[in-house]
C-alpha atoms as a PDB file:
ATOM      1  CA  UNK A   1      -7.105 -70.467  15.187  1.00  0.00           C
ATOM      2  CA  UNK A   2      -8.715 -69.173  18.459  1.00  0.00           C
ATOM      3  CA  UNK A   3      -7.629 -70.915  21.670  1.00  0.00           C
ATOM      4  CA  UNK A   4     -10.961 -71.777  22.231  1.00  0.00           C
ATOM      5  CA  UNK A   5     -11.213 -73.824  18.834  1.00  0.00           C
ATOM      6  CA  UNK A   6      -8.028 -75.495  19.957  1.00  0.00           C
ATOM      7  CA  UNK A   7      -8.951 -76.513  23.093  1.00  0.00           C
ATOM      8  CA  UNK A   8     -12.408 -78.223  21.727  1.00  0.00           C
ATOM      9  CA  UNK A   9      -9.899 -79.955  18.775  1.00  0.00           C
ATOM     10  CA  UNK A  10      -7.343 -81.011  21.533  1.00  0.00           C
ATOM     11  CA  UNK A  11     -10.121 -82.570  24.199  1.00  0.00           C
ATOM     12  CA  UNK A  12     -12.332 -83.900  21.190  1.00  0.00           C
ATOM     13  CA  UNK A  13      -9.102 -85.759  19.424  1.00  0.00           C
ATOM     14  CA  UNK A  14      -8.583 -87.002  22.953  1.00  0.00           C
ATOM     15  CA  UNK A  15     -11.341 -87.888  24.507  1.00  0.00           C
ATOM     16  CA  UNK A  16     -14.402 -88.197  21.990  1.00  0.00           C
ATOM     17  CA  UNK A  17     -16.596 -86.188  24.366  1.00  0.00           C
ATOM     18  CA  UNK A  18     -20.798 -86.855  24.329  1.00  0.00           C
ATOM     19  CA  UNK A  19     -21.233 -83.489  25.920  1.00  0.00           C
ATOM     20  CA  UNK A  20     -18.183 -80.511  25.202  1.00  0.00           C
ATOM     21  CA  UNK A  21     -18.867 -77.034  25.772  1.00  0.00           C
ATOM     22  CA  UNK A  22     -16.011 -74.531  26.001  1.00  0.00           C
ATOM     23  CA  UNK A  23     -16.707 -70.724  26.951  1.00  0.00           C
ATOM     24  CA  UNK A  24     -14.195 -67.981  26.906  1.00  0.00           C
ATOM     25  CA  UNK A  25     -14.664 -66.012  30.242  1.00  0.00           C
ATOM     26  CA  UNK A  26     -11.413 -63.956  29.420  1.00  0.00           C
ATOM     27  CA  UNK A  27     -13.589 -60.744  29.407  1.00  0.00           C
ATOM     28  CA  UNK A  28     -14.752 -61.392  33.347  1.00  0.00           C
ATOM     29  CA  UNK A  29     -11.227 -61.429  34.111  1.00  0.00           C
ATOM     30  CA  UNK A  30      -9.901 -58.309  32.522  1.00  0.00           C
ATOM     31  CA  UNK A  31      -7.457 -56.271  33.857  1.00  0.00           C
ATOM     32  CA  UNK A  32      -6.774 -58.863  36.912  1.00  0.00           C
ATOM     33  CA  UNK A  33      -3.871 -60.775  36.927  1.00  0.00           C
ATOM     34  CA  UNK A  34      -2.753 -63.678  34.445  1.00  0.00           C
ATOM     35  CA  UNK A  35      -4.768 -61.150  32.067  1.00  0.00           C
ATOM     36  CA  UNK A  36      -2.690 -60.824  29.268  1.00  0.00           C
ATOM     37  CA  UNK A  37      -4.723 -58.837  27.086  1.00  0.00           C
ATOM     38  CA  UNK A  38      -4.655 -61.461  24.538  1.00  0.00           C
ATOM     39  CA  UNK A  39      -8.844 -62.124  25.361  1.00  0.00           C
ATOM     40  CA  UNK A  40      -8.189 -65.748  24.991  1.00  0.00           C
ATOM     41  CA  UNK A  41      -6.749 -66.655  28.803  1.00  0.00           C
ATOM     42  CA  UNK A  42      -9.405 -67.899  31.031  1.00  0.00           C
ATOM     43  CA  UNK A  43     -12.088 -70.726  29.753  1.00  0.00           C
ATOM     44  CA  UNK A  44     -14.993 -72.796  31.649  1.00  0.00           C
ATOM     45  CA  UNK A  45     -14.442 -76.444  30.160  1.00  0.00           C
ATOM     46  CA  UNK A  46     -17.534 -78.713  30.531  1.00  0.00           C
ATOM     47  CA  UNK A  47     -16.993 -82.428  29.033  1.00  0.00           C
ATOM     48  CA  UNK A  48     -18.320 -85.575  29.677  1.00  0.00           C
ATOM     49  CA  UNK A  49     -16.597 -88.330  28.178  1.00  0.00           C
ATOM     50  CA  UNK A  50     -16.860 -92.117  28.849  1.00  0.00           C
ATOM     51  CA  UNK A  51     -12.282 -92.147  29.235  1.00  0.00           C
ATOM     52  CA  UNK A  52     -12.944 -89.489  32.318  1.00  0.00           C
ATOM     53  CA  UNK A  53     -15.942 -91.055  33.981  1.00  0.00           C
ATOM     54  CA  UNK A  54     -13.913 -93.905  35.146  1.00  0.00           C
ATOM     55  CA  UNK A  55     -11.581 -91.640  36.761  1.00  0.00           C
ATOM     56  CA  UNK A  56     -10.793 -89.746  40.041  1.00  0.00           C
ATOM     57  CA  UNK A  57     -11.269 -86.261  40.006  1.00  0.00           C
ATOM     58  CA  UNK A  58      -7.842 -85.501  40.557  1.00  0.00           C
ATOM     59  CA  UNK A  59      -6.947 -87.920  37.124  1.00  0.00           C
ATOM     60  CA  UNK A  60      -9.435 -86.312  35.042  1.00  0.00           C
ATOM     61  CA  UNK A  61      -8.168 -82.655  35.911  1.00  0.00           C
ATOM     62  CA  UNK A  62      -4.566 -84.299  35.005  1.00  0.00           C
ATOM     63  CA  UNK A  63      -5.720 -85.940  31.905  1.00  0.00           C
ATOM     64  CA  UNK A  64      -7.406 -82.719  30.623  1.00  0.00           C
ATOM     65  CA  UNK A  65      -4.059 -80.518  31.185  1.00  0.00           C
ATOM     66  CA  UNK A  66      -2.224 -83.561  29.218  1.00  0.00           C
ATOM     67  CA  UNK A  67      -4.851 -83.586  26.319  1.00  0.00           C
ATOM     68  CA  UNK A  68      -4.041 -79.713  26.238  1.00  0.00           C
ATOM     69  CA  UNK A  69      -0.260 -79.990  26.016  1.00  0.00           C
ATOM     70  CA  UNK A  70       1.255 -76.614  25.361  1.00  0.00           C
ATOM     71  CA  UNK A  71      -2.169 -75.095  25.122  1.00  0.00           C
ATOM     72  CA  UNK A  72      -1.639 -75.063  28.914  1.00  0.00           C
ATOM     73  CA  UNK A  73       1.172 -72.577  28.399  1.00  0.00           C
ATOM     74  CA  UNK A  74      -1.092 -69.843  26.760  1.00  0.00           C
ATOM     75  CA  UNK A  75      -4.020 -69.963  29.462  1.00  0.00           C
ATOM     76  CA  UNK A  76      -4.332 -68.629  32.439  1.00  0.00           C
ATOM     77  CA  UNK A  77      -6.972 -70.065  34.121  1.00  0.00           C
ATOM     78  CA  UNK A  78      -9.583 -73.339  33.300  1.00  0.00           C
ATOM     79  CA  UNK A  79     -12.447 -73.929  35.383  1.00  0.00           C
ATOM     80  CA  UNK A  80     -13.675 -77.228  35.218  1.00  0.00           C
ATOM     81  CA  UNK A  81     -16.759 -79.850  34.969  1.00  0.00           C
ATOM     82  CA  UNK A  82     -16.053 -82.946  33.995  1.00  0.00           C
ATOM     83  CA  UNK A  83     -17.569 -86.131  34.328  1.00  0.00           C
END
C-alpha cells in the first residue's frame, strides 16, 4: 500500500474527517535532504475534523503524528492544515 493510502486510512480511522485531502509532494523535494528516493517522503495533509477543531494548534499537530504512529518513521516531512 502507498504511504499516501496509509496516511488517509490512519487519519480517517482516527479522526472521521469531513474534509481529507492528502498530496504527495515527494517529487518537489527530490534530491534534497530527508529524500530517500523512495517518492513517498514528503506529503501536504489537509483535514478538518470536528476531534481537531476543539483543539490548539500545537494538540492537533500532536494528535495527527499520534494517529500516524510509525507512519511517522517513513516520512520525512508533513505540511499541515488542519482545522
Amino acid at each position: 500500500m502507498a504511504v499516501k493510502d496509509e496516511i488517509e486510512a490512519c487519519l480517517t480511522a482516527a479522526f472521521h474527517p469531513s474534509l481529507l485531502t492528502v498530496v504527495n509532494e515527494s517529487h518537489r523535494h527530490a534530491g534534497h535532504a530527508g529524500d530517500d528516493g523512495s517518492g513517498e517522503s514528503h506529503f501536504h495533509i489537509t483535514i478538518r475534523a470536528e476531534a481537531l477543531a476543539a483543539m490548539t494548534r500545537v494538540a492537533r499537530h500532536r494528535a495527527v503524528h499520534q494517529a500516524l504512529g510509525d507512519l511517522n518513521q517513513r516520512i520525512h516531512a508533513i505540511a499541515m492544515d488542519i482545522g
